[in-house]
N, C-alpha and C. Protein backbone atom coordinates (compact mmCIF):
# COMPACT_ATOMS: atom_id res chain seq x y z
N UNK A 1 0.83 -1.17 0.00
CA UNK A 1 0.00 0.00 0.00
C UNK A 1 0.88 1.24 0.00
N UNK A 2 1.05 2.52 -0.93
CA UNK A 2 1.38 3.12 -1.17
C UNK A 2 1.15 4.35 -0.05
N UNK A 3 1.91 5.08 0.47
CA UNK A 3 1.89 5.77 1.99
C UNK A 3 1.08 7.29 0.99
N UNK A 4 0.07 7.68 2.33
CA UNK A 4 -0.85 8.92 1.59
C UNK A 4 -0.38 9.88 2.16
N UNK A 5 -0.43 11.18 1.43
CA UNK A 5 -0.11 12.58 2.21
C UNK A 5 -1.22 12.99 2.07
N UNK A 6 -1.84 13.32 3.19
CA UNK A 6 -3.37 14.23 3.99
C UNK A 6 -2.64 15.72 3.52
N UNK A 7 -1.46 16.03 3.69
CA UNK A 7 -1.14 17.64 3.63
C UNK A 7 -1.42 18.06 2.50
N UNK A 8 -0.94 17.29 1.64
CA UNK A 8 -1.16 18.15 -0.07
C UNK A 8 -2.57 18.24 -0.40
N UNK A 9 -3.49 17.27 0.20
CA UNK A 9 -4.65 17.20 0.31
C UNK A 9 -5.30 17.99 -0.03
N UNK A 10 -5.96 18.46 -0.78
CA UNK A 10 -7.00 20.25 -0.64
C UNK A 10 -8.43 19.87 -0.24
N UNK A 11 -8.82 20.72 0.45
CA UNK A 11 -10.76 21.06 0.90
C UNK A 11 -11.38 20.96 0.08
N UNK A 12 -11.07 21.23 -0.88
CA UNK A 12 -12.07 21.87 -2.54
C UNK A 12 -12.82 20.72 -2.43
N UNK A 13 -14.01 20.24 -2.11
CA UNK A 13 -14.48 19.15 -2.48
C UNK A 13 -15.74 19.95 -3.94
N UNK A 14 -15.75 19.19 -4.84
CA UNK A 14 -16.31 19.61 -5.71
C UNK A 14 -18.23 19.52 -5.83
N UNK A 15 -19.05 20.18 -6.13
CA UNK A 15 -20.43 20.41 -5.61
C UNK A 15 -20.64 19.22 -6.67
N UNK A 16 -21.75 18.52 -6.39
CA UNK A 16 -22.12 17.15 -6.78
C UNK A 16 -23.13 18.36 -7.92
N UNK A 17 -23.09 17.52 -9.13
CA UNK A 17 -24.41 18.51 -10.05
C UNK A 17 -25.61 17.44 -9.93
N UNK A 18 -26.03 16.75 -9.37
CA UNK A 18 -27.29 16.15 -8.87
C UNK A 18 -27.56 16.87 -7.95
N UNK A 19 -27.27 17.08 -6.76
CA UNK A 19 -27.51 17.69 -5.29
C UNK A 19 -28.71 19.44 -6.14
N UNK A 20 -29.90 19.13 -5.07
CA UNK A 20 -30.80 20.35 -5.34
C UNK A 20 -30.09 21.12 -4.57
N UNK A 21 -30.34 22.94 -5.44
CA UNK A 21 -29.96 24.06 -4.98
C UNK A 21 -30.90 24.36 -4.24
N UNK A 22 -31.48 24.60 -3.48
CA UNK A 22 -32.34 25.36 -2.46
C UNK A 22 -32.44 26.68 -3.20
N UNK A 23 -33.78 27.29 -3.48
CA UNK A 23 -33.99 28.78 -3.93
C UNK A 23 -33.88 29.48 -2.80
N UNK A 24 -33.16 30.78 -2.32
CA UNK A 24 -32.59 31.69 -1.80
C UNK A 24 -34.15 32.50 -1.61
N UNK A 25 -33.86 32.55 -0.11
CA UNK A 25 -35.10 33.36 0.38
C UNK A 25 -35.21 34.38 0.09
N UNK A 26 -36.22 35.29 -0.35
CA UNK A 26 -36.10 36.52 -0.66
C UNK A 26 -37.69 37.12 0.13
N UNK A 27 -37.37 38.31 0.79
CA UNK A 27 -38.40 39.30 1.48
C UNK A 27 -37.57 39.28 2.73
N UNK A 28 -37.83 39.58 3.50
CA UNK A 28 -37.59 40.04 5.02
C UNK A 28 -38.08 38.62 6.31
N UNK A 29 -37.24 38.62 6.45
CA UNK A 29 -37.54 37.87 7.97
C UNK A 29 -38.43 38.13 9.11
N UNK A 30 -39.18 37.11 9.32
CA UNK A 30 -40.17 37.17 10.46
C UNK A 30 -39.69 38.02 11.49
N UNK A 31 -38.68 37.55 11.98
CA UNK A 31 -38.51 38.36 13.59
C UNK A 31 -38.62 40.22 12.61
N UNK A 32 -37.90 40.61 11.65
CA UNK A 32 -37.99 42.24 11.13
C UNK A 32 -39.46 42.47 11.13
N UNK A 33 -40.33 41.41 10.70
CA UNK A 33 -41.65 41.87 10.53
C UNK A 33 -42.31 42.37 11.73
N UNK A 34 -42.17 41.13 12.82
CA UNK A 34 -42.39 41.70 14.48
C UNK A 34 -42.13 42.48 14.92
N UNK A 35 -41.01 42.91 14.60
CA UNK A 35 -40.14 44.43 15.35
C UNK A 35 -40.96 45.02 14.92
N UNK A 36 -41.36 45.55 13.29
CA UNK A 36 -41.57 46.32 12.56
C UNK A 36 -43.30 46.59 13.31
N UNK A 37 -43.82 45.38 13.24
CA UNK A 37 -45.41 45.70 13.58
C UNK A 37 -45.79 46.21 15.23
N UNK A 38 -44.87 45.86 16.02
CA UNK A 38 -45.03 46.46 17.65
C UNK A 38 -44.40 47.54 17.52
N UNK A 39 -43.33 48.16 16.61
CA UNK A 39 -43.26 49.18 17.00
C UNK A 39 -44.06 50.78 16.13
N UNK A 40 -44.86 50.30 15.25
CA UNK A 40 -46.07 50.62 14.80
C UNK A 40 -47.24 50.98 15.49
N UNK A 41 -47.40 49.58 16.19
CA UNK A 41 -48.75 49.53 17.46
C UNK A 41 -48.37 50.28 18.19
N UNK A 42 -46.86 50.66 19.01
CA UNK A 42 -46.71 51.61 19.77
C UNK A 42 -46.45 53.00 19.72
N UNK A 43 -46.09 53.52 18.61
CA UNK A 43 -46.48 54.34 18.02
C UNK A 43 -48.01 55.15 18.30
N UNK A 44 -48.46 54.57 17.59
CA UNK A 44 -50.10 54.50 17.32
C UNK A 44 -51.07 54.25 18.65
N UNK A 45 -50.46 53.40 19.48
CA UNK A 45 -50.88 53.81 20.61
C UNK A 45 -50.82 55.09 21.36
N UNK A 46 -49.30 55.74 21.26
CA UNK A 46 -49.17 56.18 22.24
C UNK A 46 -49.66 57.85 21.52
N UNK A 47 -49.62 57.74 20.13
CA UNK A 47 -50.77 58.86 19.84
C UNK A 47 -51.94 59.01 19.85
N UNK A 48 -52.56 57.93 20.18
CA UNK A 48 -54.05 57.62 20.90
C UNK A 48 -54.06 58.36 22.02
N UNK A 49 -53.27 58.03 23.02
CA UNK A 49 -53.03 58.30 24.32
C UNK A 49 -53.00 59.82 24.52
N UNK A 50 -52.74 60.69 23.84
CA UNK A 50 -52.06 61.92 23.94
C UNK A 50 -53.39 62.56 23.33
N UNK A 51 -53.78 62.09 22.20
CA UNK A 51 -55.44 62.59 21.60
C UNK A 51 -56.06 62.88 22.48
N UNK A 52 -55.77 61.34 23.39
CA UNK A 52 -57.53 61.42 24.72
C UNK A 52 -57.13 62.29 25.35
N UNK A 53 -55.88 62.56 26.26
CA UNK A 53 -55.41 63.68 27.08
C UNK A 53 -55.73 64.76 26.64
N UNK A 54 -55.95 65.62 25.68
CA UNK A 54 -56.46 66.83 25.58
C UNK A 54 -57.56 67.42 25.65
N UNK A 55 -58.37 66.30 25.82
CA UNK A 55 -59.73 66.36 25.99
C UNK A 55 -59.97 66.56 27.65
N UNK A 56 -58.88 66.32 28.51
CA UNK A 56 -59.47 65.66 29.95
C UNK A 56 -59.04 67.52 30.52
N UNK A 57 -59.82 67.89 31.53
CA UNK A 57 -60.12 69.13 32.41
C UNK A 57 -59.12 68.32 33.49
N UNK A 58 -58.00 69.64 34.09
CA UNK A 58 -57.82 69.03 35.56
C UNK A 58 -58.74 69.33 36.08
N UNK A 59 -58.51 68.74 37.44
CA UNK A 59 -59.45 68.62 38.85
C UNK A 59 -58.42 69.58 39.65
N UNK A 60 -59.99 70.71 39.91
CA UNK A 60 -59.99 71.25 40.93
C UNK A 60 -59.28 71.34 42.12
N UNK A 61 -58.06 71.61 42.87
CA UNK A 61 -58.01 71.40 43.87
C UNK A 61 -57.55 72.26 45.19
N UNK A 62 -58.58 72.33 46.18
CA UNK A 62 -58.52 73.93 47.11
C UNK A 62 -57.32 74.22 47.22
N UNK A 63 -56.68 75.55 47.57
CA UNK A 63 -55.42 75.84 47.70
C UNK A 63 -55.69 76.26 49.49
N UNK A 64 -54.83 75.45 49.63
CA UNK A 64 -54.42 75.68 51.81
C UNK A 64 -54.45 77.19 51.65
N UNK A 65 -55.35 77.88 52.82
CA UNK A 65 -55.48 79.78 52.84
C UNK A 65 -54.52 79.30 54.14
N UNK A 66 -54.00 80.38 54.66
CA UNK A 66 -53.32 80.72 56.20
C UNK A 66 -54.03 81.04 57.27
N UNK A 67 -54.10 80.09 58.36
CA UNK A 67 -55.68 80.78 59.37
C UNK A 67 -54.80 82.09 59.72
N UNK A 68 -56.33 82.53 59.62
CA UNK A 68 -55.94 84.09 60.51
C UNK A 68 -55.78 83.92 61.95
N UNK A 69 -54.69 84.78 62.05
CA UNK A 69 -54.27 84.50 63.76
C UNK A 69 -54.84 85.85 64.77
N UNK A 70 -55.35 85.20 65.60
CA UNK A 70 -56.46 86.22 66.70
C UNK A 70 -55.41 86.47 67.31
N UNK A 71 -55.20 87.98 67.16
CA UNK A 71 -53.95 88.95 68.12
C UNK A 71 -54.67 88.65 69.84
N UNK A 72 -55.87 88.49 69.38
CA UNK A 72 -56.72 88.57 71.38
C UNK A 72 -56.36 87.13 72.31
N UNK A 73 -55.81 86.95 71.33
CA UNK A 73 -55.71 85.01 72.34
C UNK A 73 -54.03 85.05 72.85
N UNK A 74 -54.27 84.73 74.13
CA UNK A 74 -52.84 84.58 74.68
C UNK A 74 -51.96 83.97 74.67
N UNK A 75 -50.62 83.02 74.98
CA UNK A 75 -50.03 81.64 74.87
C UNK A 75 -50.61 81.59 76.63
N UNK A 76 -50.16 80.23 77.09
CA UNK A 76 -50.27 79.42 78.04
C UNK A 76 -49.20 79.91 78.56
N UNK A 77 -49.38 79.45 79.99
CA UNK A 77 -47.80 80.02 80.71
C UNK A 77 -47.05 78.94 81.07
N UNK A 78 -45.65 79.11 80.90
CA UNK A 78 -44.58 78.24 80.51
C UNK A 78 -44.98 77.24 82.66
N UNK A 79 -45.03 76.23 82.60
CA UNK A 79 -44.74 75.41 83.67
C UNK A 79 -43.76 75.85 84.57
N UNK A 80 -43.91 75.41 85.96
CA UNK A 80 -43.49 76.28 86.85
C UNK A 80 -42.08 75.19 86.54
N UNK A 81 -40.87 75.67 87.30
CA UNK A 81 -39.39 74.93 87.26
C UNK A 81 -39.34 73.60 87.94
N UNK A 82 -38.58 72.88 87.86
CA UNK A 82 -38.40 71.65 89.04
C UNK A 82 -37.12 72.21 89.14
N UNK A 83 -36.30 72.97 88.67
CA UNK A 83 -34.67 72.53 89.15
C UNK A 83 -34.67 74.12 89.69
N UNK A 84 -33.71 74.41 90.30
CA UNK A 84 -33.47 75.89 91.25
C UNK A 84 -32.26 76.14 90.58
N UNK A 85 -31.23 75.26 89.83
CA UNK A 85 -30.18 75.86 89.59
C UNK A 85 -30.62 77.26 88.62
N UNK A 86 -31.66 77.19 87.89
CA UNK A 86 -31.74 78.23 86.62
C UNK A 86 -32.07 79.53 87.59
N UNK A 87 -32.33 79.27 88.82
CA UNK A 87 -32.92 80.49 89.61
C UNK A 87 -31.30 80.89 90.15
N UNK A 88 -30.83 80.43 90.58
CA UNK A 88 -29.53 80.53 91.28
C UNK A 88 -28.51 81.17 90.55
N UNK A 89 -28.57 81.02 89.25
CA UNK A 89 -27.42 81.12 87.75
C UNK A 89 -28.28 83.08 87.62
N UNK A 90 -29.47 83.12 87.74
CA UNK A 90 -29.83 84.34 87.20
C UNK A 90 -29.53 85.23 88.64
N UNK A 91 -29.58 84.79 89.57
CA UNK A 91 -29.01 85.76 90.72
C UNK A 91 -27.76 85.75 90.68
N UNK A 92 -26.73 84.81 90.31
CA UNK A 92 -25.23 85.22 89.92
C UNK A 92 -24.51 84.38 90.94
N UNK A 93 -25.17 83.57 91.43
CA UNK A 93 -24.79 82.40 92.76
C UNK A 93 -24.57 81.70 92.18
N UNK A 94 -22.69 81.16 92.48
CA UNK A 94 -21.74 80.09 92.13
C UNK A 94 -22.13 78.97 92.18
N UNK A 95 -22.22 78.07 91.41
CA UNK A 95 -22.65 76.46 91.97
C UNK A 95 -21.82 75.88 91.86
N UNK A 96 -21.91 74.69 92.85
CA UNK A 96 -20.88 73.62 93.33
C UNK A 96 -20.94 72.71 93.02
N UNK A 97 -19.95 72.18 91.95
CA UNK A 97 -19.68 71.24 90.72
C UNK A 97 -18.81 70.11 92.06
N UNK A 98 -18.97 68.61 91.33
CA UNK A 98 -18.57 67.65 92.04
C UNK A 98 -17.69 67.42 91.93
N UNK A 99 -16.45 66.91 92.75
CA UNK A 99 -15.17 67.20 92.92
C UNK A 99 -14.63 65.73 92.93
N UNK A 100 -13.74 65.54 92.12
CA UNK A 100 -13.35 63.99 91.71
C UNK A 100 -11.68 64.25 91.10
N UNK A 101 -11.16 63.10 91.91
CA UNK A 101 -9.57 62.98 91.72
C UNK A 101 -9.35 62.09 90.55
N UNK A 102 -8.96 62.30 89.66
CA UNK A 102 -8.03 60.96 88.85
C UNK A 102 -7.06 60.75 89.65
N UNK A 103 -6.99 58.93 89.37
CA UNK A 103 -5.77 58.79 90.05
C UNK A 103 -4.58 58.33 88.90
N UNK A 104 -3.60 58.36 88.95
CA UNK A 104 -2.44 58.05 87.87
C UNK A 104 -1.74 56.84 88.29
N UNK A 105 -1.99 56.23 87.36
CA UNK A 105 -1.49 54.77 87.72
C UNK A 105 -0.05 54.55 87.34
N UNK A 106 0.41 55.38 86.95
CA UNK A 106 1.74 55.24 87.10
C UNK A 106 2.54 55.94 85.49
N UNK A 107 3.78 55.69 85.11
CA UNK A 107 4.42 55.42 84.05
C UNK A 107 4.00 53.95 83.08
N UNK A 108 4.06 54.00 82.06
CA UNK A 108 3.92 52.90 81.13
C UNK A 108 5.30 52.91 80.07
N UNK A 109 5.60 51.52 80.05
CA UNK A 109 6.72 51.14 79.10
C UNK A 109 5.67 50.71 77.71
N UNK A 110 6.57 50.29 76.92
CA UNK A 110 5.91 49.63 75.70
C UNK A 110 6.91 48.86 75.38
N UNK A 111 6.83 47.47 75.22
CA UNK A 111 7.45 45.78 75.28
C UNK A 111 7.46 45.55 73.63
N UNK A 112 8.33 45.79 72.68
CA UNK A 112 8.31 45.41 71.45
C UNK A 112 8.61 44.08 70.34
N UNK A 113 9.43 43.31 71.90
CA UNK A 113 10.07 41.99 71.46
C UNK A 113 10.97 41.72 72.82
N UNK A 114 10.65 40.14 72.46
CA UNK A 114 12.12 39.81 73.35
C UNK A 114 12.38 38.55 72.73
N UNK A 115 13.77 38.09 73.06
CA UNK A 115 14.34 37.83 72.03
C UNK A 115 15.94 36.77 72.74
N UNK A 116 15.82 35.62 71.83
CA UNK A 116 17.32 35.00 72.58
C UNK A 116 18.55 35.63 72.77
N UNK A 117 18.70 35.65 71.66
CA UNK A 117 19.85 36.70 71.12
C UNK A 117 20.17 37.86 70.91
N UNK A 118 21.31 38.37 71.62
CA UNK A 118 21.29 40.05 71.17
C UNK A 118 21.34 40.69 69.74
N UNK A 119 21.49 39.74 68.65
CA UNK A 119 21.19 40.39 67.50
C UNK A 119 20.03 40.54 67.14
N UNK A 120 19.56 39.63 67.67
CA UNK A 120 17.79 39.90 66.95
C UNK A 120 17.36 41.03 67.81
N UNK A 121 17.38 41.18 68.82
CA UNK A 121 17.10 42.42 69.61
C UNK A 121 17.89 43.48 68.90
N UNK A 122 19.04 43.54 68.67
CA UNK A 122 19.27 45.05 68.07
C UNK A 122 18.93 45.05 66.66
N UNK A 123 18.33 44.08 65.73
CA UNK A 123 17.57 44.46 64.90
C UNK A 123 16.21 45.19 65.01
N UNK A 124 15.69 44.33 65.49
CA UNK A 124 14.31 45.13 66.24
C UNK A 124 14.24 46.78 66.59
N UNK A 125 15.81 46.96 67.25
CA UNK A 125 15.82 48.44 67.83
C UNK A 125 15.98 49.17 66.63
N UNK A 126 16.57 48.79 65.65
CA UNK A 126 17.37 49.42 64.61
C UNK A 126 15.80 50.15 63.57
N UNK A 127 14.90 48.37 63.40
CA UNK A 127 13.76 48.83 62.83
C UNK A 127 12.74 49.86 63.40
N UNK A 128 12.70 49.82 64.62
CA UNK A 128 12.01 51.46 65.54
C UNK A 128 12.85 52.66 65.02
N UNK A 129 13.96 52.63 65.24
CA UNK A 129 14.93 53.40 65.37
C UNK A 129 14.54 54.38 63.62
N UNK A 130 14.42 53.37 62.71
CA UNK A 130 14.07 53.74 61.16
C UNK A 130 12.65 54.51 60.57
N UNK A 131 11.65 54.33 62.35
CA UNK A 131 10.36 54.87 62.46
C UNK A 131 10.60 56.48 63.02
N UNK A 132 11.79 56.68 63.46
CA UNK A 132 11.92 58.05 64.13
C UNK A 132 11.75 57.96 66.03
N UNK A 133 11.75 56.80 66.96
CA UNK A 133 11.80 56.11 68.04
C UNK A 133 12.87 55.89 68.53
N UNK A 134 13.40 55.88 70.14
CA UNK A 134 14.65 55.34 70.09
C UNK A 134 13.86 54.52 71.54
N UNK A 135 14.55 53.21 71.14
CA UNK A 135 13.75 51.73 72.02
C UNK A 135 15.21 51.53 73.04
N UNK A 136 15.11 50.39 73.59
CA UNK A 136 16.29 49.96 74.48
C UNK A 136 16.44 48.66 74.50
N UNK A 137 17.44 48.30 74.44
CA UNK A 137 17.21 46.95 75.23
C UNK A 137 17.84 46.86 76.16
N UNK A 138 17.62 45.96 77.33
CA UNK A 138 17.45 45.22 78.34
C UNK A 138 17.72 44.08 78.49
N UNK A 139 18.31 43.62 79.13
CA UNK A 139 18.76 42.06 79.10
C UNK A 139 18.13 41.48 80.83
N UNK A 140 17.59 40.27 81.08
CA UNK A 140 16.58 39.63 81.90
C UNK A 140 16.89 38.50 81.86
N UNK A 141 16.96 37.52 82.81
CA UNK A 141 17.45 36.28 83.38
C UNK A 141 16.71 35.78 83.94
N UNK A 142 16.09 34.63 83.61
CA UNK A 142 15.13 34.20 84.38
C UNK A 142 14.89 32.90 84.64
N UNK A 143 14.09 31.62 84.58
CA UNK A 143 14.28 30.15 84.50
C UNK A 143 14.12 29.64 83.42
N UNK A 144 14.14 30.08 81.91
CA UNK A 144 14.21 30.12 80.83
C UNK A 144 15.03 30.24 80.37
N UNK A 145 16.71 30.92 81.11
CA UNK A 145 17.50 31.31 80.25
C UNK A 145 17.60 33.56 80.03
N UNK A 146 18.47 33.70 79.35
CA UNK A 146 18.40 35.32 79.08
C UNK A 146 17.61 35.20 78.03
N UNK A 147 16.64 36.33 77.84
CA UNK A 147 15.87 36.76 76.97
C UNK A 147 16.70 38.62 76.99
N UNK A 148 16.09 39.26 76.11
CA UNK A 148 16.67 40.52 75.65
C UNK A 148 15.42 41.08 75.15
N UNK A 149 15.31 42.11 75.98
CA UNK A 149 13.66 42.80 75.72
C UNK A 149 13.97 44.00 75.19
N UNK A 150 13.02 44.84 73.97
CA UNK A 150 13.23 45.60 73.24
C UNK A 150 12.37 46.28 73.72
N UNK A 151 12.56 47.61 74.30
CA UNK A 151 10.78 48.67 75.26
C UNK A 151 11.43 49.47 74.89
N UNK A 152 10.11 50.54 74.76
CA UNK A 152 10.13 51.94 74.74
C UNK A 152 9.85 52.22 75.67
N UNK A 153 9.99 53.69 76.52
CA UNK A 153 9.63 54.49 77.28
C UNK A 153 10.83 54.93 78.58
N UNK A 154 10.34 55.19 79.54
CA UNK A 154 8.52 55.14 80.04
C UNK A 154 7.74 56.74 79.26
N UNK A 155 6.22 56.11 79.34
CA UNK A 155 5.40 57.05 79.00
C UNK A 155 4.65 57.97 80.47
N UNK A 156 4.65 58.92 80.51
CA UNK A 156 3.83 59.26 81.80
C UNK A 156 2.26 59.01 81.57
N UNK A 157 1.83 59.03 80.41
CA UNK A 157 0.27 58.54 80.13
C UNK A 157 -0.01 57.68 78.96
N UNK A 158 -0.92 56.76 79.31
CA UNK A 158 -1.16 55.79 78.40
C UNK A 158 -1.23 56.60 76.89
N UNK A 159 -2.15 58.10 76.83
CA UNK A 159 -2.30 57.89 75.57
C UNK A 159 -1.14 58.23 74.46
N UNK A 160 0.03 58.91 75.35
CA UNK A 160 1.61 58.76 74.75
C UNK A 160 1.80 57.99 73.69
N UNK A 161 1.55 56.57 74.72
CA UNK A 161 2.60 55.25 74.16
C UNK A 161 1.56 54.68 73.13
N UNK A 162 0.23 55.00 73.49
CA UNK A 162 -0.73 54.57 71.85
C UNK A 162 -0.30 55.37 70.83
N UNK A 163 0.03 56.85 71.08
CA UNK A 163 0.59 57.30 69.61
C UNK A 163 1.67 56.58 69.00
N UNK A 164 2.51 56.67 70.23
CA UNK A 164 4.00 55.95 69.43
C UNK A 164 3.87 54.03 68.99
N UNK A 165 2.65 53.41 69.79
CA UNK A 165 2.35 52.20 69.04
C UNK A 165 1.70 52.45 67.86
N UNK A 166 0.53 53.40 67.33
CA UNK A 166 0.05 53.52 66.12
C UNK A 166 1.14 53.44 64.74
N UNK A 167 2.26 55.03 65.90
CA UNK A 167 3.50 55.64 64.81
C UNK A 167 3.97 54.07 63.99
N UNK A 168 4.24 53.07 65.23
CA UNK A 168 4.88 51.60 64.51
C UNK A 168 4.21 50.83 63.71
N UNK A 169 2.92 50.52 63.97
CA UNK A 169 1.84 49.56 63.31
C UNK A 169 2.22 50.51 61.63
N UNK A 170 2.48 51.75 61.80
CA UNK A 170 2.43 52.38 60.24
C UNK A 170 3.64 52.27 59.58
N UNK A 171 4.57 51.72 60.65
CA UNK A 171 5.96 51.20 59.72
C UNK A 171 5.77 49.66 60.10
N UNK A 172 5.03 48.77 59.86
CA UNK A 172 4.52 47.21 59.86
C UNK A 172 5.67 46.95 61.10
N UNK A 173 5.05 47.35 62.48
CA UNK A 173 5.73 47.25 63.50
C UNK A 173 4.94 46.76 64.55
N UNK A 174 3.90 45.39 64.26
CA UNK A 174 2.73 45.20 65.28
C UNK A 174 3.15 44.48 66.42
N UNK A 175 4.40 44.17 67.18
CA UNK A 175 4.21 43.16 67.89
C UNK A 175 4.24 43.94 69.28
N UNK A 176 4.10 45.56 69.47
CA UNK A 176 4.18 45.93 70.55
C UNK A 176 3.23 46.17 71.33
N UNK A 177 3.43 45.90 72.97
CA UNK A 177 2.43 45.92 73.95
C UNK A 177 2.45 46.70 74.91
N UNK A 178 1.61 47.33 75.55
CA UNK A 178 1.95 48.50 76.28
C UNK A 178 1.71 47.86 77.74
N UNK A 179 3.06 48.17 78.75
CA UNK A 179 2.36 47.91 80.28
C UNK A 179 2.53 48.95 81.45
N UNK A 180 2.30 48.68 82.90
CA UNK A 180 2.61 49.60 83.56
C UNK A 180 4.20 49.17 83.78
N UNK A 181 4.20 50.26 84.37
CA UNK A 181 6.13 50.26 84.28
C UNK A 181 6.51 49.97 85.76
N UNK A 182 6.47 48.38 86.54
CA UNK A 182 6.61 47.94 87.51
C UNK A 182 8.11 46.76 87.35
């Protein structure tokens, strides 16, 4: 059997002259006719619609007048007071506001890391340090071994050391915790 080449092959298959031609539709397509006839009807409707409207009268409808207001009628008189301070304030008598201490709980540090090694701790400081902060470390001995703690402060008020934790969270600096400074 002699080996075939498919490539040289061509598509052209040639039209059979038996095979019927189908005659080629000619006029317009159903769905154009549909379009064509609803949007006719709507048309035609909607100048129907507009015919009848000129025929129709509005309705009547009262216009709100303003009551006339009787100068002879009095208001009501305002309710007598329950509280005396408003009497006291118009005679010019000081009142005595309640007297309350804050108490201050102290200084607060802020705890940023701790850490085996002193390099990883002075990385840590270095990355505050790059926020505009200057941290510390600390070195701590305990039944664990030395750890090396990275804190800021002290703060004299908590809401200090929340600025300067925000300042870090905005240089991707989340691991710090704020405590009292004991």
């Amino acid at each position: 059997m002699a080996p075939q080449d498919y490539v040289s092959r061509s598509n052209n298959k040639k039209k059979s002259p038996y095979k019927k031609q189908q005659p080629e539709a000619t006029g317009m397509p159903l769905k154009v006719k549909l379009i064509t006839l609803f949007t006719v009807l709507a048309v035609a409707g909607a100048g129907y619609f507009l015919w009848f409207l000129k025929d129709v009268k509005p309705i009547a409808t009262p216009t709100p007048q303003a009551p006339a207001v009787k100068a002879t009628k009095k208001l009501p008189e305002p309710p007598a007071e329950k509280w005396q301070y408003i009497d006291k304030l118009k005679q010019g008598t000081q009142i005595e506001g309640g007297h309350y201490e804050v108490e201050e709980k102290g200084p607060y540090k802020m705890q940023c890391g701790s850490f085996r090694k002193r390099s990883q701790a002075e990385a840590m400081k270095a990355q505050i340090a790059f926020s505009g902060l200057v941290a510390k470390v600390s070195e701590s001995s305990g039944k664990n071994g030395i750890w090396y703690k990275v804190a800021l402060g002290p703060y004299p008020r908590k809401r200090l050391a929340e600025a300067d934790k925000h300042k870090l969270k905005r240089n991707n600096i989340t691991t710090c915790q704020i405590w009292l400074w004991r």
